[in-house]
N, C-alpha and C. Protein backbone atom coordinates (compact mmCIF):
# COMPACT_ATOMS: atom_id res chain seq x y z
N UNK A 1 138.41 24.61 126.75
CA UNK A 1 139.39 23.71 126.15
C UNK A 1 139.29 22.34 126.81
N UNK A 2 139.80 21.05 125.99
CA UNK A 2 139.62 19.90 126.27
C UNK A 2 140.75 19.58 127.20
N UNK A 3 140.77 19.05 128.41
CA UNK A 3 141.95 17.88 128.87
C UNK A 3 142.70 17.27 127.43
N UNK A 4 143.96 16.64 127.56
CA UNK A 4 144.38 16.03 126.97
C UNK A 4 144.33 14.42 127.94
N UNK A 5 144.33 13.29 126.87
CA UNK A 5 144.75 12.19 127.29
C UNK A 5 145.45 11.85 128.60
N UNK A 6 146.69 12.28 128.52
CA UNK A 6 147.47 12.17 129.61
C UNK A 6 147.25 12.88 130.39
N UNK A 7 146.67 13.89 130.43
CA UNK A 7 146.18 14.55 131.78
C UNK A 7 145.56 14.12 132.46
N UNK A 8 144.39 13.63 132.01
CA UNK A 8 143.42 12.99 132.70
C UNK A 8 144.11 11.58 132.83
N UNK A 9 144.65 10.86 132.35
CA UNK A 9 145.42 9.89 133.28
C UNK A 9 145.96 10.21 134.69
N UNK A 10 147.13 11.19 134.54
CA UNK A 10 147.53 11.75 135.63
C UNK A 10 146.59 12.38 136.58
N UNK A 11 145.57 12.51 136.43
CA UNK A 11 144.50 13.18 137.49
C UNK A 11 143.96 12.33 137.83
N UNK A 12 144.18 10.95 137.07
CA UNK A 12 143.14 9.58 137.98
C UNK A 12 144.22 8.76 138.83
N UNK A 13 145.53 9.01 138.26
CA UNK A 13 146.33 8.50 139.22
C UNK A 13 146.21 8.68 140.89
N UNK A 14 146.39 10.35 140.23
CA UNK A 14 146.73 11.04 141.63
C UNK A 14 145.66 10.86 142.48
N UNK A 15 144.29 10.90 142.50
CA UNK A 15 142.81 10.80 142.56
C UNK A 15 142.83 9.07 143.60
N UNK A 16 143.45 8.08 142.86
CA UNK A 16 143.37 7.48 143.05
C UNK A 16 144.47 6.43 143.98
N UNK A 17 145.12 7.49 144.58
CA UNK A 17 146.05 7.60 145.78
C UNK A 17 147.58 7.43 145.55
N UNK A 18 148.06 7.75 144.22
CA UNK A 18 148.75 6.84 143.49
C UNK A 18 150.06 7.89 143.46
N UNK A 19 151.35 7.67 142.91
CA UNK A 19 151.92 9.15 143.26
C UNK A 19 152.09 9.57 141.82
N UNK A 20 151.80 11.00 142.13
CA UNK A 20 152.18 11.86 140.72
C UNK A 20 153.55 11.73 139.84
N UNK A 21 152.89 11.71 139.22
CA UNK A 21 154.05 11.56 137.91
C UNK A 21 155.01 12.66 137.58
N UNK A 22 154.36 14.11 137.80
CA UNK A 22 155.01 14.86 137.78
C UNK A 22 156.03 15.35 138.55
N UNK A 23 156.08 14.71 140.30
CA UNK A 23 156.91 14.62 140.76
C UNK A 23 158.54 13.75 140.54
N UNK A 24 158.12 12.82 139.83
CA UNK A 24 159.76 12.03 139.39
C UNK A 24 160.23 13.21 138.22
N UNK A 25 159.71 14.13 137.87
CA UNK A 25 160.34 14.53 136.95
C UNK A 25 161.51 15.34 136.90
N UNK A 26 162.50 15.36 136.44
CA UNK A 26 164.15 16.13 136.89
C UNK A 26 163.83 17.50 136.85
N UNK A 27 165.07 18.23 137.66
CA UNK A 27 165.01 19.23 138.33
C UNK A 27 164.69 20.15 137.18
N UNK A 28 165.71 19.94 135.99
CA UNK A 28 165.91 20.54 134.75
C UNK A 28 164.95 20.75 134.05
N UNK A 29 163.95 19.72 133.99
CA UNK A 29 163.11 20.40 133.28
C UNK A 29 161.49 21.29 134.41
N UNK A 30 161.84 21.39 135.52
CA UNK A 30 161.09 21.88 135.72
C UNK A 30 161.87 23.83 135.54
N UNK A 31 163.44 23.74 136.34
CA UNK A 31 163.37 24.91 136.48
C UNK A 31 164.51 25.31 135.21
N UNK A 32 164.39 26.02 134.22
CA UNK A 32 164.89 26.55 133.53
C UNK A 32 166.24 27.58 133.78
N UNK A 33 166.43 27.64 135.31
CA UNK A 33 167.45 28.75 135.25
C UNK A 33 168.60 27.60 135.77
N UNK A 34 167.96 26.43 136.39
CA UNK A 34 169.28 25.40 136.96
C UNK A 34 170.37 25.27 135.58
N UNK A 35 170.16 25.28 134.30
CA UNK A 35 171.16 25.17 133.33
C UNK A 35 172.66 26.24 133.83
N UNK A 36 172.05 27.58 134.39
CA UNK A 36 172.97 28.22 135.20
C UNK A 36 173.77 27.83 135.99
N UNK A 37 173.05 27.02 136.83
CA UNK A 37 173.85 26.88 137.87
C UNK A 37 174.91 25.69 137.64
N UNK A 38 175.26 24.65 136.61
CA UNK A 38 175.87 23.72 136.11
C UNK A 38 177.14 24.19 135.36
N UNK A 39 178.12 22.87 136.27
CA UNK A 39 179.90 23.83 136.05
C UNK A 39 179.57 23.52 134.09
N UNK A 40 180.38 24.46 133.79
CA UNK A 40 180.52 24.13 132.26
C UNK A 40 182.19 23.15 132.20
N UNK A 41 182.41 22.18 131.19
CA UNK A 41 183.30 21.51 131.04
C UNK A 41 184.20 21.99 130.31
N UNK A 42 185.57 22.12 130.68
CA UNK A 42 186.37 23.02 130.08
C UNK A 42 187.55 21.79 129.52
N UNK A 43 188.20 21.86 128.34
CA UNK A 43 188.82 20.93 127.84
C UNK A 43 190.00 21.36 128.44
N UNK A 44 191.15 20.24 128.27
CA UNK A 44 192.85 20.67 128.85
C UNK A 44 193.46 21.67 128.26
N UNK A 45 194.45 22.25 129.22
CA UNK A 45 194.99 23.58 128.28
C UNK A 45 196.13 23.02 128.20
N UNK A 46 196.99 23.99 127.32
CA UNK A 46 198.01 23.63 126.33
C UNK A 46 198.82 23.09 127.58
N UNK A 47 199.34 23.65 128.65
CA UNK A 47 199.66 23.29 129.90
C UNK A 47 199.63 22.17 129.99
N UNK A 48 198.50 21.75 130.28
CA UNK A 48 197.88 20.83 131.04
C UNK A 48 198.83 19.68 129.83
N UNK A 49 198.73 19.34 129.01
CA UNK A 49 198.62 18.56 128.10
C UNK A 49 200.35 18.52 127.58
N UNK A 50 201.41 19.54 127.90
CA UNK A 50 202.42 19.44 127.65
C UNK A 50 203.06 18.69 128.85
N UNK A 51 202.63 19.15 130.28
CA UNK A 51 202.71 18.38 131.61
C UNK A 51 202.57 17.10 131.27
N UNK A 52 201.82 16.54 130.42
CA UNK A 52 201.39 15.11 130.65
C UNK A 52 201.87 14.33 129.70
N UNK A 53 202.57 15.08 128.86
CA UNK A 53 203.78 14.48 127.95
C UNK A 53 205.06 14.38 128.77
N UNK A 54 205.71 15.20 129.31
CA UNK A 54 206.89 15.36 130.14
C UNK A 54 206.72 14.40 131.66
N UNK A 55 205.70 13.91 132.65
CA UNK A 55 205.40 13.40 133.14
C UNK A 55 205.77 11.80 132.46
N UNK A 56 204.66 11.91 131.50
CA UNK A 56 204.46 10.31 130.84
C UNK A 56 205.73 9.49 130.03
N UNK A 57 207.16 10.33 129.80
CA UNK A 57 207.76 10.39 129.07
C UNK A 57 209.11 9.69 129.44
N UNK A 58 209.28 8.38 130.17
CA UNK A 58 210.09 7.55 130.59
C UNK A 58 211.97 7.83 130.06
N UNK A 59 211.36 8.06 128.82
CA UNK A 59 213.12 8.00 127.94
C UNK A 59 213.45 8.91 128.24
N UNK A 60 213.34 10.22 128.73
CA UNK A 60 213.61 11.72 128.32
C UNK A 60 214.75 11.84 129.46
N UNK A 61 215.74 12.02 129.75
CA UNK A 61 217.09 11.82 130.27
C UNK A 61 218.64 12.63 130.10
């Protein structure tokens, strides 16, 4: 099989003392299980959001 284009770029880089490209690349796409390890974002609960009416709510007396 042939090199592609950019491969052989990247092999003359590196060759040519230069730094790999593949190193800047994010964590994510190298390792597939880090999506795991990332908090998931959870929206306000009904709580949360009635608190912040009664808090915010100057007139209420």
């Amino acid at each position: 099989m042939s090199k592609s284009k950019s491969k052989k770029i990247r092999q003359k880089l590196v060759r040519e003392g230069k730094m790999d490209p593949q190193l800047n690349r994010s964590f994510f796409t190298k390792n597939r299980d880090a999506f795991n390890f990332t908090a998931e974002k959870k929206g306000k609960t009904k709580k949360d959001l009635i608190n912040k009416q009664i808090k915010n709510d100057p007139l209420e007396d």
